[in-house]
C-alpha atoms as a PDB file:
ATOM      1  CA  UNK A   1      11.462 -14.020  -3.193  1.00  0.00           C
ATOM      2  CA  UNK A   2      10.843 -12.343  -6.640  1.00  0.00           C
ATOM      3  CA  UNK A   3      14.401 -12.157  -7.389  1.00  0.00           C
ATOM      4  CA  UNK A   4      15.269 -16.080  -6.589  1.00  0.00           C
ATOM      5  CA  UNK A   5      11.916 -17.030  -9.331  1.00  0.00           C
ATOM      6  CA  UNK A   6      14.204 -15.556 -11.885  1.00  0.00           C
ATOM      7  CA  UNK A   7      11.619 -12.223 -12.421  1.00  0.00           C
ATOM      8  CA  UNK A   8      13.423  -8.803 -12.751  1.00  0.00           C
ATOM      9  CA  UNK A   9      12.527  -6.302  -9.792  1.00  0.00           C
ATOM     10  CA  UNK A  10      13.092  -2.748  -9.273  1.00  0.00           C
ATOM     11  CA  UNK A  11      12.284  -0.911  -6.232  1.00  0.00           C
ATOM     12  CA  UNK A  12      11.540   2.939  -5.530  1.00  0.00           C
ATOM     13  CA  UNK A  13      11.690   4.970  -2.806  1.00  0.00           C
ATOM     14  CA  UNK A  14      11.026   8.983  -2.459  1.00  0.00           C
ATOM     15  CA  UNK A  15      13.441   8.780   0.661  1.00  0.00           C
ATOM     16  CA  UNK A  16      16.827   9.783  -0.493  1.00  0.00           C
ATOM     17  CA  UNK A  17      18.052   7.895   3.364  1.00  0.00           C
ATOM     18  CA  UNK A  18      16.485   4.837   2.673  1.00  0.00           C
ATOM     19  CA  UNK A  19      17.793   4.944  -0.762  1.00  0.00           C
ATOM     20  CA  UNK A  20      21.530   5.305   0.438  1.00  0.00           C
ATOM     21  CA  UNK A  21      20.905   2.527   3.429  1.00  0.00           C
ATOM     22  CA  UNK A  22      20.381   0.104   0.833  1.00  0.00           C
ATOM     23  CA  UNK A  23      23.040   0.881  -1.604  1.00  0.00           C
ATOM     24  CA  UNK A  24      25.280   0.579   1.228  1.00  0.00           C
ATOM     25  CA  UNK A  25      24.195  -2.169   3.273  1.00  0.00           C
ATOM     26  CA  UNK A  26      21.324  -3.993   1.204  1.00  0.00           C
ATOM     27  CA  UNK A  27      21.862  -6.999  -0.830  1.00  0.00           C
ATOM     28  CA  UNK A  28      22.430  -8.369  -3.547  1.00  0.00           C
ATOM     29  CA  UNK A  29      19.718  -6.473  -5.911  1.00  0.00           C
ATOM     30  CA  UNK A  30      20.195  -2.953  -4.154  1.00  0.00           C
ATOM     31  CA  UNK A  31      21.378  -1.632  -7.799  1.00  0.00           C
ATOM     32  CA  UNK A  32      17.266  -1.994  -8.434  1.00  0.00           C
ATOM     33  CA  UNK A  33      16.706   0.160  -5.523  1.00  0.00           C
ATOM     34  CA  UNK A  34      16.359   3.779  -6.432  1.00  0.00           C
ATOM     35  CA  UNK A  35      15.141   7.035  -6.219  1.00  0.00           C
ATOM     36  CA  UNK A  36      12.228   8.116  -7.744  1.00  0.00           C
ATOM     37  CA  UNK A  37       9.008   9.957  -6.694  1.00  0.00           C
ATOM     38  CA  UNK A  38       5.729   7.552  -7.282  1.00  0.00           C
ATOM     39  CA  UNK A  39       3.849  10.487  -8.624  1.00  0.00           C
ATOM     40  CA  UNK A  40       5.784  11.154 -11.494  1.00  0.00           C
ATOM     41  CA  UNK A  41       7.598   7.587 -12.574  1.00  0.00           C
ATOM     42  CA  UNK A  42      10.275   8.041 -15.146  1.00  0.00           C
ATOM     43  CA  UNK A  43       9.375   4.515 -16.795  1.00  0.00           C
ATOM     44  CA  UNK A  44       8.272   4.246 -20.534  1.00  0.00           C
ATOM     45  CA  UNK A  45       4.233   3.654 -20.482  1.00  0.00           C
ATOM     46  CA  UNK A  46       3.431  -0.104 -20.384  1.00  0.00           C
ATOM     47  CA  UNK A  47       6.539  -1.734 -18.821  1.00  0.00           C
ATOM     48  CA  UNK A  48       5.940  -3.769 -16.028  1.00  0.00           C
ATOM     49  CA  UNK A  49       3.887  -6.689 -15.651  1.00  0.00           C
ATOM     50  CA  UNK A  50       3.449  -6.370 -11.942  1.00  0.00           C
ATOM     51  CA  UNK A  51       3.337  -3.128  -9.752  1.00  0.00           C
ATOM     52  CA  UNK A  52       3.162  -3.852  -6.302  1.00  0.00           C
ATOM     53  CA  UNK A  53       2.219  -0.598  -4.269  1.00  0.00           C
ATOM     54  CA  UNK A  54       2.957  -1.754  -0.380  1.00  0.00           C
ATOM     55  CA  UNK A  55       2.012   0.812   1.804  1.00  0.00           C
ATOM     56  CA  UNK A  56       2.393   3.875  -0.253  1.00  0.00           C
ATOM     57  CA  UNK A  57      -0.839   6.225  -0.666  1.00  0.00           C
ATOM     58  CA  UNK A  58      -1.809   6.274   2.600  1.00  0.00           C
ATOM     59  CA  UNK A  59       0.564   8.571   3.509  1.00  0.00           C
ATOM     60  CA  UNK A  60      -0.367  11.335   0.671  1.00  0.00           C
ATOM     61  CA  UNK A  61      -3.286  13.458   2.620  1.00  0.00           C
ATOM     62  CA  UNK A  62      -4.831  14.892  -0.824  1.00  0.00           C
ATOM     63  CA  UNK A  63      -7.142  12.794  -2.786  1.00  0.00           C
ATOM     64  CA  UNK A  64      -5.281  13.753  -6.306  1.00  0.00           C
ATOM     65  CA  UNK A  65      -2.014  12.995  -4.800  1.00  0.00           C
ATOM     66  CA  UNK A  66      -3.538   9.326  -4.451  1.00  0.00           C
ATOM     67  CA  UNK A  67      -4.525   9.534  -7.981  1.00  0.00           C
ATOM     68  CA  UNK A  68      -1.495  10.465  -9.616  1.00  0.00           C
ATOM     69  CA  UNK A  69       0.270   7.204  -7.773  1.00  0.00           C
ATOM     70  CA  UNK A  70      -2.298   5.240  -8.870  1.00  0.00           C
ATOM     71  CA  UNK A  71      -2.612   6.983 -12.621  1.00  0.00           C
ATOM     72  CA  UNK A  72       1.072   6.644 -12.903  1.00  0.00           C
ATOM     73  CA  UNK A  73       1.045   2.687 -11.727  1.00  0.00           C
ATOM     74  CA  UNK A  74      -1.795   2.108 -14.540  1.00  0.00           C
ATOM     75  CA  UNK A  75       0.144   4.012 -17.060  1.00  0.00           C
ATOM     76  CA  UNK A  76       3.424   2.100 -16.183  1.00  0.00           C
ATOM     77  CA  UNK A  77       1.408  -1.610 -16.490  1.00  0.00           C
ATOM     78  CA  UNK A  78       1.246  -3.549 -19.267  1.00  0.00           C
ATOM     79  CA  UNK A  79      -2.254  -4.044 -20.755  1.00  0.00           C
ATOM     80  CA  UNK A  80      -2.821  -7.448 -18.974  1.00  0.00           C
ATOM     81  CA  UNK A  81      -1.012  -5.961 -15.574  1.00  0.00           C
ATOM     82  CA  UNK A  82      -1.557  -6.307 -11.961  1.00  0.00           C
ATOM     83  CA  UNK A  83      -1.625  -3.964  -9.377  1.00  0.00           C
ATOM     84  CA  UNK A  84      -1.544  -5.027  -5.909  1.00  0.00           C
ATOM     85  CA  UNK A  85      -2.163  -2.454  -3.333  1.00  0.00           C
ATOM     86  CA  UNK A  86      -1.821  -2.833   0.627  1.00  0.00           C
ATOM     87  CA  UNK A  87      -3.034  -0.162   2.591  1.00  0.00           C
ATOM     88  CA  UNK A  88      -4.199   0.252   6.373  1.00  0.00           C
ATOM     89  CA  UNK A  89      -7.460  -1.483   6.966  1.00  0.00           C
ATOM     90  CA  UNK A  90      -9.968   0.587   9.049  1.00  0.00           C
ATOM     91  CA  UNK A  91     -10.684  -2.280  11.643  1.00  0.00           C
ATOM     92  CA  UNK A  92     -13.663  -2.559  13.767  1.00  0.00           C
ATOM     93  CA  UNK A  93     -11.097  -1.328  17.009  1.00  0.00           C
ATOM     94  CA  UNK A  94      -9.801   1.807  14.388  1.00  0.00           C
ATOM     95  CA  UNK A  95     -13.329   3.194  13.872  1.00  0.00           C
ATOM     96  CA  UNK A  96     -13.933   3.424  17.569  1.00  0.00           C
ATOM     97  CA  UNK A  97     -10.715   5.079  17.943  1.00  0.00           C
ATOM     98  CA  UNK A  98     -11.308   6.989  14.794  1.00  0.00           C
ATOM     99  CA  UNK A  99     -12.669  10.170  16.304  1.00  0.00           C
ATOM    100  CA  UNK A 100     -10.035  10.327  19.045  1.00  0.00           C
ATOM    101  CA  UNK A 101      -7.246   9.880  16.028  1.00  0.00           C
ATOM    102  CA  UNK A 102      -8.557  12.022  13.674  1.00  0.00           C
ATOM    103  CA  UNK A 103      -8.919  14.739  16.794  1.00  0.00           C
ATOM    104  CA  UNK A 104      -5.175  14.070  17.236  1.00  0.00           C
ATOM    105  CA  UNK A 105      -4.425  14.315  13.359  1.00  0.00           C
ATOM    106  CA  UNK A 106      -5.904  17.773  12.980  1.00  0.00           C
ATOM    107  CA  UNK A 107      -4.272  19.179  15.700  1.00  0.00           C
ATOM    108  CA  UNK A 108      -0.870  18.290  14.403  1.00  0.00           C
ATOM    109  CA  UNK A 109      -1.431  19.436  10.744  1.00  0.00           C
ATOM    110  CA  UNK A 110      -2.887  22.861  12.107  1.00  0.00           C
ATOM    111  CA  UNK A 111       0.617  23.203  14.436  1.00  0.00           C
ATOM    112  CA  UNK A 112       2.083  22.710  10.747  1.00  0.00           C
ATOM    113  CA  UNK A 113       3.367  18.950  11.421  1.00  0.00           C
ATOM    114  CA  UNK A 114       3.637  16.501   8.561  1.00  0.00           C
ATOM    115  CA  UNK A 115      -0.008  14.436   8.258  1.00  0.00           C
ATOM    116  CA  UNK A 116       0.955  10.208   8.990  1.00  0.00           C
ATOM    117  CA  UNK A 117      -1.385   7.960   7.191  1.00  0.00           C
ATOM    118  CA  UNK A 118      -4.879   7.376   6.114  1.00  0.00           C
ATOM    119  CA  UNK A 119      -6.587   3.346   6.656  1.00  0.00           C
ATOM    120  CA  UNK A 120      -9.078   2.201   4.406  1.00  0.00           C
ATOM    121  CA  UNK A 121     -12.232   0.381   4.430  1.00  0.00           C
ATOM    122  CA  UNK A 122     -12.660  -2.032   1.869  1.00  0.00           C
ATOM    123  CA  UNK A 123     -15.513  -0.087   0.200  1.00  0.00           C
ATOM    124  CA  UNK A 124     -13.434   2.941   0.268  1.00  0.00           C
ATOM    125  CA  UNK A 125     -10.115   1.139  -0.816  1.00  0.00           C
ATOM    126  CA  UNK A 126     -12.734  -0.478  -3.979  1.00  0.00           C
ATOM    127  CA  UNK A 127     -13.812   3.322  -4.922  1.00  0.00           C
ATOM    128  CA  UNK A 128     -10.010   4.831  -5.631  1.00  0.00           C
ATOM    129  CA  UNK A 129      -8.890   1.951  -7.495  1.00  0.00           C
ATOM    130  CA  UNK A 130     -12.045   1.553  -9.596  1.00  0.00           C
ATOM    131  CA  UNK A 131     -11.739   6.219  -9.972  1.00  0.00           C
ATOM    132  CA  UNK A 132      -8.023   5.105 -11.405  1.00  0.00           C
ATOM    133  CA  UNK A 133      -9.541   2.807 -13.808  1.00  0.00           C
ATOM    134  CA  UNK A 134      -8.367  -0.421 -12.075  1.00  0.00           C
ATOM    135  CA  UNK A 135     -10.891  -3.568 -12.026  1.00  0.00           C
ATOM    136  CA  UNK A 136     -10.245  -5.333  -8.383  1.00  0.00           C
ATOM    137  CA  UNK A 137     -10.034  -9.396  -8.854  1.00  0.00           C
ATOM    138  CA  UNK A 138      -9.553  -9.782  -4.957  1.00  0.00           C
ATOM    139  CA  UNK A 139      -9.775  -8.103  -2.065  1.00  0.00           C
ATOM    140  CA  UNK A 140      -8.875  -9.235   1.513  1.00  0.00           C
ATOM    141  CA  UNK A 141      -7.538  -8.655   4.869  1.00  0.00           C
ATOM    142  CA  UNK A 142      -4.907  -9.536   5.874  1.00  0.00           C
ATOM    143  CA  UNK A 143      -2.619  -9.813   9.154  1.00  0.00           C
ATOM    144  CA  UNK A 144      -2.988  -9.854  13.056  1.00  0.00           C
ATOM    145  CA  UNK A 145       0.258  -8.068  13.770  1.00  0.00           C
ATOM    146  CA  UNK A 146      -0.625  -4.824  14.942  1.00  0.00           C
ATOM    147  CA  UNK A 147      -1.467  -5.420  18.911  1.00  0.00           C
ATOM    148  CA  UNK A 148       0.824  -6.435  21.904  1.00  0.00           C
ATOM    149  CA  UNK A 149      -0.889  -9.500  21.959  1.00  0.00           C
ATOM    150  CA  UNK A 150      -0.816 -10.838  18.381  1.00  0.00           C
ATOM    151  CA  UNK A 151       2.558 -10.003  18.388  1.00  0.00           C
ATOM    152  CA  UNK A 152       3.717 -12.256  20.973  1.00  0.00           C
ATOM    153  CA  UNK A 153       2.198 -14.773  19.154  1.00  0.00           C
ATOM    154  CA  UNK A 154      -0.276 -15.816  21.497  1.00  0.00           C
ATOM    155  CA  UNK A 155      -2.917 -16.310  18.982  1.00  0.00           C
ATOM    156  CA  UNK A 156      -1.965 -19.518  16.763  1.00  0.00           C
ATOM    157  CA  UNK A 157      -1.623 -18.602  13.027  1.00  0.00           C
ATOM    158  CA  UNK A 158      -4.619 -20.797  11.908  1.00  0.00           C
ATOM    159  CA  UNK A 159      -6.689 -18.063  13.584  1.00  0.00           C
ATOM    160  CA  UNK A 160      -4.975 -15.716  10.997  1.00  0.00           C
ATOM    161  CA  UNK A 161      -7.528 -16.260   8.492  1.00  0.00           C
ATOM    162  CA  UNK A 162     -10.593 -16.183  10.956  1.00  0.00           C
ATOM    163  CA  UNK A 163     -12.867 -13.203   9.425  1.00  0.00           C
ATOM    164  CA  UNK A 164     -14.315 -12.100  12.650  1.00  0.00           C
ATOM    165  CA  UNK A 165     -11.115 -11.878  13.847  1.00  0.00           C
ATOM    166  CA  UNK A 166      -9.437  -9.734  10.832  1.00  0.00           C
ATOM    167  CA  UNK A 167     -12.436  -7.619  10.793  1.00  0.00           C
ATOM    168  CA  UNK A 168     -11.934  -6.646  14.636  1.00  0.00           C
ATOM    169  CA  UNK A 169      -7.872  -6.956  14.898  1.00  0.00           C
ATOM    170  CA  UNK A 170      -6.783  -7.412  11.219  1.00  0.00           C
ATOM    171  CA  UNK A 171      -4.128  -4.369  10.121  1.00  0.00           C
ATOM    172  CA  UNK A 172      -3.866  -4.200   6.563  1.00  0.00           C
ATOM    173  CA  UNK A 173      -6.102  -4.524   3.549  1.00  0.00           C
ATOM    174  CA  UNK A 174      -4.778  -6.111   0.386  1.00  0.00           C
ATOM    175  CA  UNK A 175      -6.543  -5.418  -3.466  1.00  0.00           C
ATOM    176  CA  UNK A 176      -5.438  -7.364  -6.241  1.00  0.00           C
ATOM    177  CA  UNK A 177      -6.481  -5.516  -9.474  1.00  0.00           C
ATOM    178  CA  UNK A 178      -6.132  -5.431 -13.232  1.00  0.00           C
ATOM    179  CA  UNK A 179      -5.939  -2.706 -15.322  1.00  0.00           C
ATOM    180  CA  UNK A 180      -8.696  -2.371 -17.383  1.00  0.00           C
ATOM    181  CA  UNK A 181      -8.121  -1.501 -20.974  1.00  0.00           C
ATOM    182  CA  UNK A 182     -11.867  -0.934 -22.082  1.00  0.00           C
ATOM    183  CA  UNK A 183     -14.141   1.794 -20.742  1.00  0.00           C
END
């Protein structure tokens, strides 16, 4: 882990219950667990190294809610920082679903229920991070966790990195970026 290489590591959370699970129960580092709304960070401009962004702006339904996240993340990294980002990966299974889902979605927002989570193609994953001024070094896909079948484990691991595979089953999508200090 981060924490056993010697770096220093602080999490944040917007859920004030997940916030008080870990303080109670968590380990070891749950001091560096804490409250604070991604939007709107409450760090001094250029202090971390590393921002790591797992699963986070999917879940924001307005493009300039993504934005801000990702403005404050580039405002919070150094000038030689990293941002990684893992998102949902539209997979080839996803988009034939998509219509049926996104059906389902807008039904649920119009009966006033809270909107779940965007997933990204890689193209579309490349466009917000380049709009919030980040330069992508890598960008991959990652996983076969998401069906029954994967999940038992009946696929070996090697097959983990097989490309037609990821692009039909693969769940998340993973961009490694750096901030880019020139325009």
């Amino acid at each position: 882990s981060l924490l056993k290489r010697g770096n220093s590591v602080t999490w944040i959370d917007y859920s004030h219950k997940l916030i008080k699970k870990v303080q109670t129960e968590g380990p070891e580092w749950k001091k560096n667990f804490i409250f604070m709304d991604a939007r709107s960070l409450k760090f001094p401009s250029k202090t971390f190294d590393v921002y790591i962004s797992p699963g986070v702006i999917e879940h924001f339904f307005e493009e300039n809610e993504k934005v801000k996240i990702l403005t404050e993340a580039y405002r919070v990294l150094k000038d030689d920082g990293t941002l990684i980002c893992i998102v949902p990966y539209m997979n080839i299974i996803k988009k034939i679903k998509y219509p049926f889902l996104k059906y389902k979605n807008d039904q649920l927002r119009r009966k006033g229920m809270a909107f779940y989570q965007f997933v990204y193609t890689r193209s579309e994953l490349s466009r917000l991070l380049s709009v919030c001024n980040f330069k992508i070094k890598n960008i991959e896909l990652l996983g076969l966790h998401d069906t029954k079948v994967f999940r038992k484990k009946i696929v070996p691991k090697i097959l983990q990195n097989n490309k037609l595979l990821l692009r039909i089953f693969g769940t998340t999508i993973c961009a490694i970026c750096k901030k880019r200090t020139t325009i």
